[in-house]
C-alpha atoms as a PDB file:
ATOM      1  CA  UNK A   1      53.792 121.479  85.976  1.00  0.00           C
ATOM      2  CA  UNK A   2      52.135 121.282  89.473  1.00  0.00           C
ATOM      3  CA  UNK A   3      54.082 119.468  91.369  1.00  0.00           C
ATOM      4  CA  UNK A   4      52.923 115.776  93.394  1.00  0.00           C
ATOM      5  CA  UNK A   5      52.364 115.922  97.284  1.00  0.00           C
ATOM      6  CA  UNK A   6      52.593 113.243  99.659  1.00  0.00           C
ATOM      7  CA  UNK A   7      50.187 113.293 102.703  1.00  0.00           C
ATOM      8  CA  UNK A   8      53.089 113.131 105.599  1.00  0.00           C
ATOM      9  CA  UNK A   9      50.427 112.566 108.300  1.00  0.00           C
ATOM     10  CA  UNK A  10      48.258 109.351 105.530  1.00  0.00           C
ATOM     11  CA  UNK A  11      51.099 107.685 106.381  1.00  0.00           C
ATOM     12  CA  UNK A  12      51.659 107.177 109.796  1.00  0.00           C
ATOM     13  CA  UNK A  13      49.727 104.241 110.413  1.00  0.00           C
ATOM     14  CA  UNK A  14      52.800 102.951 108.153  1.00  0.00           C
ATOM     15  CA  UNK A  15      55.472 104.627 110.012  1.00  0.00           C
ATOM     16  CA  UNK A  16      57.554 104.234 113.252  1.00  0.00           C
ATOM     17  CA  UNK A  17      55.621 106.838 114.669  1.00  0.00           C
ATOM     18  CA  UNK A  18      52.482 104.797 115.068  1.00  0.00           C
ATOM     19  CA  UNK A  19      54.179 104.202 118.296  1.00  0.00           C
ATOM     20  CA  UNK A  20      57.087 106.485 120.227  1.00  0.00           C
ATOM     21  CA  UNK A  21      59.968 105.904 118.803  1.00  0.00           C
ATOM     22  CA  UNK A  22      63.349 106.452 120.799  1.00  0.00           C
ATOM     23  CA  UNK A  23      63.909 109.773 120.031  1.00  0.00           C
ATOM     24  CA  UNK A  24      60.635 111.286 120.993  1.00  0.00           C
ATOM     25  CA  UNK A  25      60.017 113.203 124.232  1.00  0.00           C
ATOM     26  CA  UNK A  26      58.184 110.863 126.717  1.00  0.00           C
ATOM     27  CA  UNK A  27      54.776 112.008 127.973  1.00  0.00           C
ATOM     28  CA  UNK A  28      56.624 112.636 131.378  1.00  0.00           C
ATOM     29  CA  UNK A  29      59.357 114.693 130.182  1.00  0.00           C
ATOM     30  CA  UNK A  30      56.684 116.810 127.900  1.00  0.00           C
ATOM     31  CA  UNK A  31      57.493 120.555 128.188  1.00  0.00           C
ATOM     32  CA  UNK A  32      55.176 123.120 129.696  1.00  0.00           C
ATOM     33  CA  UNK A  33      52.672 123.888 127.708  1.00  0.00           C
ATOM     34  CA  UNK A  34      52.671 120.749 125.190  1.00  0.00           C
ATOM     35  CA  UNK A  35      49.336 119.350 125.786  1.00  0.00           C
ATOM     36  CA  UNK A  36      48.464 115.421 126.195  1.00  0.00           C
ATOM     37  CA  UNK A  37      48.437 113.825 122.631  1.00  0.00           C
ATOM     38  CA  UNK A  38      51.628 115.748 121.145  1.00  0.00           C
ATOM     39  CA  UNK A  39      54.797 113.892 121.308  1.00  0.00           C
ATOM     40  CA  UNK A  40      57.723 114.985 119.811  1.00  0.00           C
ATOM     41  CA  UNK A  41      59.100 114.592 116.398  1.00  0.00           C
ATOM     42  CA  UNK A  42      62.961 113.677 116.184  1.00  0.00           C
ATOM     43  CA  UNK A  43      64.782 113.248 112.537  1.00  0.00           C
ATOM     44  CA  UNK A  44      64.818 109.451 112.169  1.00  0.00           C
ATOM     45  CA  UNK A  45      60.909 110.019 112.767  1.00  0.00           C
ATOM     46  CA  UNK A  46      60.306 112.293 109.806  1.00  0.00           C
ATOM     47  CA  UNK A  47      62.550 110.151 107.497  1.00  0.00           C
ATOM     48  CA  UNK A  48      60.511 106.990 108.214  1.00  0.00           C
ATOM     49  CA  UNK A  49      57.126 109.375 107.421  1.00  0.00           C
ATOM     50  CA  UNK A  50      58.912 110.589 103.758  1.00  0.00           C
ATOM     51  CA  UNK A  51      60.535 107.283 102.808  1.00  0.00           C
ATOM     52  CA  UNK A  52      56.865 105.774 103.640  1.00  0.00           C
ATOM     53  CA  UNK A  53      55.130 104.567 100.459  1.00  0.00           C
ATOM     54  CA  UNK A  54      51.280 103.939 100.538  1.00  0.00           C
ATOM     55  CA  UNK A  55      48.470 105.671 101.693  1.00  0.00           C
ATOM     56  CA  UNK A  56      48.087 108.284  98.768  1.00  0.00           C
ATOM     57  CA  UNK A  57      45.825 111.233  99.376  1.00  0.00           C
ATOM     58  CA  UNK A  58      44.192 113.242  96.920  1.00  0.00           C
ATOM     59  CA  UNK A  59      44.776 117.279  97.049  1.00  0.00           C
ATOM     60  CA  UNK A  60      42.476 120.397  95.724  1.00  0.00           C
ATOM     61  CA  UNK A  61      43.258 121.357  92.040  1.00  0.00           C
ATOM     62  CA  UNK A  62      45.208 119.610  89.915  1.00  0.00           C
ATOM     63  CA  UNK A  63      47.677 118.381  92.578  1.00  0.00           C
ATOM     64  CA  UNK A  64      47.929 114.635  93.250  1.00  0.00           C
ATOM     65  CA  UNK A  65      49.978 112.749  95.962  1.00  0.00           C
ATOM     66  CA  UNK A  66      52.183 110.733  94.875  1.00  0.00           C
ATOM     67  CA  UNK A  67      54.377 108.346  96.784  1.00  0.00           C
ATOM     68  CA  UNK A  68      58.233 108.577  96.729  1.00  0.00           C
ATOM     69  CA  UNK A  69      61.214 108.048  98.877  1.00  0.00           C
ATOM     70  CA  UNK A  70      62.569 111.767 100.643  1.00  0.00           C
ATOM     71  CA  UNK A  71      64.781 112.531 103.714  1.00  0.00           C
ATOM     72  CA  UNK A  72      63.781 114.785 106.134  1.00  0.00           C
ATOM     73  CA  UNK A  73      65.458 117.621 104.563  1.00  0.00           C
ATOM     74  CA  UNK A  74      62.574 118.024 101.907  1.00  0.00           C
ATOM     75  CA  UNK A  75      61.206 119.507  99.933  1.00  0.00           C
ATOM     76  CA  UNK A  76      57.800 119.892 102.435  1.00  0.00           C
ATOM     77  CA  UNK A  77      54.606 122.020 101.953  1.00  0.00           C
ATOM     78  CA  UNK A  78      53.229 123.341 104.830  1.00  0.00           C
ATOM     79  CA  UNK A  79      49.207 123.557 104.925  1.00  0.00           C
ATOM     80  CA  UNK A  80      47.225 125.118 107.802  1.00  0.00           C
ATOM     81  CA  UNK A  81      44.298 123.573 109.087  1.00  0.00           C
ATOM     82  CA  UNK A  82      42.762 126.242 110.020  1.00  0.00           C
ATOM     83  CA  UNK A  83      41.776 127.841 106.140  1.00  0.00           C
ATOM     84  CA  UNK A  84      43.079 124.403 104.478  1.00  0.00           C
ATOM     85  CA  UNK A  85      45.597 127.021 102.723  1.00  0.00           C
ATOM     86  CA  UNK A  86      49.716 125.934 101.597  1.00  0.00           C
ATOM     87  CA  UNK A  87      52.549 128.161 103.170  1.00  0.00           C
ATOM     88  CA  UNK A  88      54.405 130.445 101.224  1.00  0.00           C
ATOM     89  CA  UNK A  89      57.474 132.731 101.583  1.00  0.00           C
ATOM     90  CA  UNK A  90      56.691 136.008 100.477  1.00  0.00           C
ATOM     91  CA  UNK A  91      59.814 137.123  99.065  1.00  0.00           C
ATOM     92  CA  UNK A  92      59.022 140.140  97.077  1.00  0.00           C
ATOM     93  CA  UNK A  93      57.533 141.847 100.258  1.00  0.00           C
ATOM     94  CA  UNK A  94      59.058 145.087 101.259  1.00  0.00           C
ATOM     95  CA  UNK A  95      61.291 145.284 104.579  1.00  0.00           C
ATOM     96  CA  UNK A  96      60.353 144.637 107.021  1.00  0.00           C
ATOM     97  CA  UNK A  97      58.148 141.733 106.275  1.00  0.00           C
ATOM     98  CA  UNK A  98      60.646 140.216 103.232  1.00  0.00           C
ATOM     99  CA  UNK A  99      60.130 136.661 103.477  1.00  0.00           C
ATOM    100  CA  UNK A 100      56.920 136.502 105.812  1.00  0.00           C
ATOM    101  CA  UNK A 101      55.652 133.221 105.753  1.00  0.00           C
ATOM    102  CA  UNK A 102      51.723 133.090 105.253  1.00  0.00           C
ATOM    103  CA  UNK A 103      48.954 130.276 104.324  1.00  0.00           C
ATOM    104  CA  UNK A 104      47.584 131.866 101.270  1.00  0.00           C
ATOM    105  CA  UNK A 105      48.110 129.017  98.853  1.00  0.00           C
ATOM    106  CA  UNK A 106      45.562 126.592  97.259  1.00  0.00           C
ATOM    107  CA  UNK A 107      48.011 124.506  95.684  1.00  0.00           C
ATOM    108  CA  UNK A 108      51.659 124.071  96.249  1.00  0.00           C
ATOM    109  CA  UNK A 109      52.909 125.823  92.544  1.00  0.00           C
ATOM    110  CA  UNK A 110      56.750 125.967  92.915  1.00  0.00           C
ATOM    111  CA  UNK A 111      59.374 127.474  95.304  1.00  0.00           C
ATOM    112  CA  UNK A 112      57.318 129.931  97.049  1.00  0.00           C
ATOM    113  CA  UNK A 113      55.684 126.970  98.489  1.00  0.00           C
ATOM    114  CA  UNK A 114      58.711 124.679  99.764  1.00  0.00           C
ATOM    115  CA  UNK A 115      60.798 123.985 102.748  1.00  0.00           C
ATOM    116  CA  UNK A 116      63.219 122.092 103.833  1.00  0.00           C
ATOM    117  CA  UNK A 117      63.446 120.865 107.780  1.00  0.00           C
ATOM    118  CA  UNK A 118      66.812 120.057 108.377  1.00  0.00           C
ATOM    119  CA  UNK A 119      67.256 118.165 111.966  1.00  0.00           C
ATOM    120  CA  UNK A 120      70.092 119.060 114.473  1.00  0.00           C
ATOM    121  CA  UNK A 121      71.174 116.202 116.704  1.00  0.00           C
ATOM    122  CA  UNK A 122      72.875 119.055 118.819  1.00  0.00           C
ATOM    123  CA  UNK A 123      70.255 120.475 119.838  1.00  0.00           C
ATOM    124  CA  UNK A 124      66.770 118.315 118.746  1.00  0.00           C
ATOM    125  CA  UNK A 125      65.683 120.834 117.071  1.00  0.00           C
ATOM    126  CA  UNK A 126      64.510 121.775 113.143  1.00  0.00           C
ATOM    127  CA  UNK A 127      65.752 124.475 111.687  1.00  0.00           C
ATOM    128  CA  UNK A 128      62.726 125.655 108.768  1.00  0.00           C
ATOM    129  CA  UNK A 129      64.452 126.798 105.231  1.00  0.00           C
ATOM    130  CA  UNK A 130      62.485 128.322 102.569  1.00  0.00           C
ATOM    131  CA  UNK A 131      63.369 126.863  98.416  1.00  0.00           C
ATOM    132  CA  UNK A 132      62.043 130.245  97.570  1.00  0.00           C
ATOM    133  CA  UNK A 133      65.100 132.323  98.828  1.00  0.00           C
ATOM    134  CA  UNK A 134      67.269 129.676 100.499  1.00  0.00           C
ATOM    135  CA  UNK A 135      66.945 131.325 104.067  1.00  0.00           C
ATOM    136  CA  UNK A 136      66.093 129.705 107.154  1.00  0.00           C
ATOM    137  CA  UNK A 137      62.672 130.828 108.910  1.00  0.00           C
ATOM    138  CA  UNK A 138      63.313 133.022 112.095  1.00  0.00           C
ATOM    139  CA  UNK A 139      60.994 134.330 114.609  1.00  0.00           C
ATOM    140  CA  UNK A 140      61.199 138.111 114.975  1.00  0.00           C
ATOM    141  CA  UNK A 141      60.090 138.100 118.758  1.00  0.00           C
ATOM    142  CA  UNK A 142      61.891 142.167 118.895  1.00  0.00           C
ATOM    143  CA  UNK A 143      58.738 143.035 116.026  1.00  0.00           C
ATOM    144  CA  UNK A 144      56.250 145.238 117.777  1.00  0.00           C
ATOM    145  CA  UNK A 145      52.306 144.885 117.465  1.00  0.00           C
ATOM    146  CA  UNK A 146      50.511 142.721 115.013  1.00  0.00           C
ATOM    147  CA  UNK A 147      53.630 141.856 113.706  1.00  0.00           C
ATOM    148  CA  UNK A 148      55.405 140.532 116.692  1.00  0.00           C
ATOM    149  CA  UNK A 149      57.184 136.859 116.244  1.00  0.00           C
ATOM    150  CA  UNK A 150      55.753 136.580 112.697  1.00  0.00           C
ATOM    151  CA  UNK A 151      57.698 133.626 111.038  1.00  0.00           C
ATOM    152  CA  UNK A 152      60.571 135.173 108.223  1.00  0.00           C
ATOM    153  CA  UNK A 153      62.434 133.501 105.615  1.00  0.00           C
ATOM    154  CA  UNK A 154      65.520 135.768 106.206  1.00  0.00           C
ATOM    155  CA  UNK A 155      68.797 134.264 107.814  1.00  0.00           C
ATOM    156  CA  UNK A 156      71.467 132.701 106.145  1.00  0.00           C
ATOM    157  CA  UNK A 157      72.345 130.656 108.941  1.00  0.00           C
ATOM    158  CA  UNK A 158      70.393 129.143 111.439  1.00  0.00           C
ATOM    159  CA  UNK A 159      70.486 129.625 115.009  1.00  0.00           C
ATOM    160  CA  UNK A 160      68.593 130.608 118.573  1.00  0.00           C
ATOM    161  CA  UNK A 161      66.434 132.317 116.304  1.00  0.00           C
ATOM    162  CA  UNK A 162      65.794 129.594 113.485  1.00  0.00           C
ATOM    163  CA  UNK A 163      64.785 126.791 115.752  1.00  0.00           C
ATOM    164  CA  UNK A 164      61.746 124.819 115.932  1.00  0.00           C
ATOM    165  CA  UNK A 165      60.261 121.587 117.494  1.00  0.00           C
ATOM    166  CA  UNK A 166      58.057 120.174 115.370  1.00  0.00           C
ATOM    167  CA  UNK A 167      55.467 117.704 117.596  1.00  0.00           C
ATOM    168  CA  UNK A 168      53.084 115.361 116.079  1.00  0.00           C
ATOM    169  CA  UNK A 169      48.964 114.041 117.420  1.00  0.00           C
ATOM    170  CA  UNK A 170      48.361 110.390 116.276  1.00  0.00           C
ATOM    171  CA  UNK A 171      44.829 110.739 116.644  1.00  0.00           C
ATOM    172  CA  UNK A 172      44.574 113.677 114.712  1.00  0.00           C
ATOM    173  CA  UNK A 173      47.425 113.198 111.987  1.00  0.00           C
ATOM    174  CA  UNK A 174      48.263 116.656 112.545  1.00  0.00           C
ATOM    175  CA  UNK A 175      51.754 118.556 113.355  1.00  0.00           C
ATOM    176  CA  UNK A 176      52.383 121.498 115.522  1.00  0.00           C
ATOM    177  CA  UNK A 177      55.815 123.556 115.241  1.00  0.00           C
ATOM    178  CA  UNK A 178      57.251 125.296 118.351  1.00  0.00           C
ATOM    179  CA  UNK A 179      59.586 128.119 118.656  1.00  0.00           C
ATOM    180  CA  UNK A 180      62.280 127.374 121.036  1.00  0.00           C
ATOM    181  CA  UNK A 181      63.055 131.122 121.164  1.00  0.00           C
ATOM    182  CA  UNK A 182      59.943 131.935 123.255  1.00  0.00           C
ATOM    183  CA  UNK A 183      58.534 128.682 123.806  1.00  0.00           C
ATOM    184  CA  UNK A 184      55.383 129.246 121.647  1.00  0.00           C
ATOM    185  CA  UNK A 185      53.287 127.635 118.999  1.00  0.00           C
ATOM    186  CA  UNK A 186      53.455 128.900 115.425  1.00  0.00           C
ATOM    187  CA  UNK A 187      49.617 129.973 115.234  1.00  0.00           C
ATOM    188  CA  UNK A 188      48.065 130.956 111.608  1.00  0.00           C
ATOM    189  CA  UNK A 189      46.406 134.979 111.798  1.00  0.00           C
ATOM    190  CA  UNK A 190      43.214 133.920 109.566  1.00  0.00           C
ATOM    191  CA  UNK A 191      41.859 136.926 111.135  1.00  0.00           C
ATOM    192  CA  UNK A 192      44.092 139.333 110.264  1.00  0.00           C
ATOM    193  CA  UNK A 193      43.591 142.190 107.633  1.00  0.00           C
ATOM    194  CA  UNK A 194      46.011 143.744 104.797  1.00  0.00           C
ATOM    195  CA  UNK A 195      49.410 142.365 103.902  1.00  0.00           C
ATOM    196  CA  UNK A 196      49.715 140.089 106.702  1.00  0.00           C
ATOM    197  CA  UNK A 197      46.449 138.196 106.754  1.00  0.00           C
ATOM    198  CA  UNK A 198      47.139 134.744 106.947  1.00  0.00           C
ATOM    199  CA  UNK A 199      50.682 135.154 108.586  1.00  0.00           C
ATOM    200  CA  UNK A 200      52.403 132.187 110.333  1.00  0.00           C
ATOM    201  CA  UNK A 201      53.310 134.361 113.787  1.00  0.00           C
ATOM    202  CA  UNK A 202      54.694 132.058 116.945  1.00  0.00           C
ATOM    203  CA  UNK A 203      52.769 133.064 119.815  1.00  0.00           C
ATOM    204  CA  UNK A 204      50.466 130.464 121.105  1.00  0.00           C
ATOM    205  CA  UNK A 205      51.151 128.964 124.934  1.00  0.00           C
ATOM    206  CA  UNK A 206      49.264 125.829 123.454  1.00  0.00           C
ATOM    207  CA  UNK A 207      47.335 124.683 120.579  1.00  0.00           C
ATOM    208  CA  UNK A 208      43.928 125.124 121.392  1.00  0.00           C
ATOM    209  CA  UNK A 209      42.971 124.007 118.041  1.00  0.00           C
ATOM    210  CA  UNK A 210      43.010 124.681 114.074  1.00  0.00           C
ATOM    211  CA  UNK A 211      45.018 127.894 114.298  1.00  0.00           C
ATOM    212  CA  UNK A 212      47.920 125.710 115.770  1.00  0.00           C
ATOM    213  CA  UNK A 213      47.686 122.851 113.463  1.00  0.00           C
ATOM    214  CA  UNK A 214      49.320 122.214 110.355  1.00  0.00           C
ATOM    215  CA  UNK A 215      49.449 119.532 107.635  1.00  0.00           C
ATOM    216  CA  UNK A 216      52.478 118.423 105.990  1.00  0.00           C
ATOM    217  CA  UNK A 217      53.402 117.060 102.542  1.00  0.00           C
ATOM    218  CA  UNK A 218      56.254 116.085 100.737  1.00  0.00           C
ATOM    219  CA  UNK A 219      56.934 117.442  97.823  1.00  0.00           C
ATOM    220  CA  UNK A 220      57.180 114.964  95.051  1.00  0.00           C
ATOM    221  CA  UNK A 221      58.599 115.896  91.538  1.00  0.00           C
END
């Protein structure tokens, strides 16, 4: 059974982040590099956008939103703008790219496809685990070439490494997720070739557009 999404971003108009709420960044506190129009997404924000129940959205295949109550620990599909593809985890690679996270999925069919975003009030950050092997996401900034901070499903803990700030554009009902290991936007490789076309990689200074933009959906049922 395909299992029911819920548009995140349908149903802001609904949610307290149709206006800052008081654990966003303010637009003078915005880090370098964070353009005008992305504000910060804190934990009470994401709850209010998951509990949220109207606003439906229909999806390709045979998936259908569906509205139900959620916490901001998930289950969440991740879908990139740029190809209109779902993220998945892609376990069964071989080392060193076990877990790579890529947008190669029309339809969110199971585990492969589902996250959890677990907020810490420590440090304002998400950390990114993947239902398919139960490890957080990690950016491997020490990778060399092509591969260099591709997005893993591989720790079992989270850490410098496994954190993300996850910023949101009212006008565009779209998320952005930055790495606060380097300080760079997770980017989508739609021009890449072989096993790592498609790859989720953070290395973007800003998000110049689709390749930096991401839709998200909770997972329903």
């Amino acid at each position: 059974m395909t299992p029911a999404l819920l548009s995140l971003s349908a149903l802001l108009a609904a949610s307290v982040l149709a206006a800052p709420a008081a654990g966003a960044a303010p637009h003078d506190a915005r880090p370098a590099g964070v353009p005008a129009g992305w504000e910060r997404v804190a934990g009470d924000d994401l709850t209010h956008i998951t509990g949220a129940s109207d606003r439906p959205q229909s999806l390709p295949g045979a998936a259908r939103s569906a509205a139900a109550p959620a916490d901001e620990s998930g289950p969440v599909a991740i879908k990139s703008v740029r190809n209109g593809k779902f993220t998945a985890a892609e376990v069964n690679y071989p080392a060193p790219n076990t877990g790579a996270l890529r947008a190669r999925s029309a339809q969110v069919g199971g585990a492969w496809e589902s996250f959890a975003f677990e907020w810490d009030e420590a440090s304002d950050t998400y950390a990114i685990k993947s239902l398919a092997n139960n490890r957080y996401v990690a950016v491997e900034k020490n990778f060399t070439g092509q591969a260099q901070n591709t997005l893993r499903a591989r720790s079992t803990t989270a850490g410098g490494w496994e954190r993300f700030e996850v910023y949101h554009n009212e006008d565009l009902n779209l998320y952005a997720l930055r790495s606060t290991l380097n300080n760079l936007f997770v980017a989508m490789e739609n021009s890449y070739t072989g096993s790592l076309q498609y790859t989720l990689r953070a290395r973007s200074a800003d998000v110049t557009g689709s390749w930096e933009q991401f839709d998200l959906y909770n997972i329903v049922g």
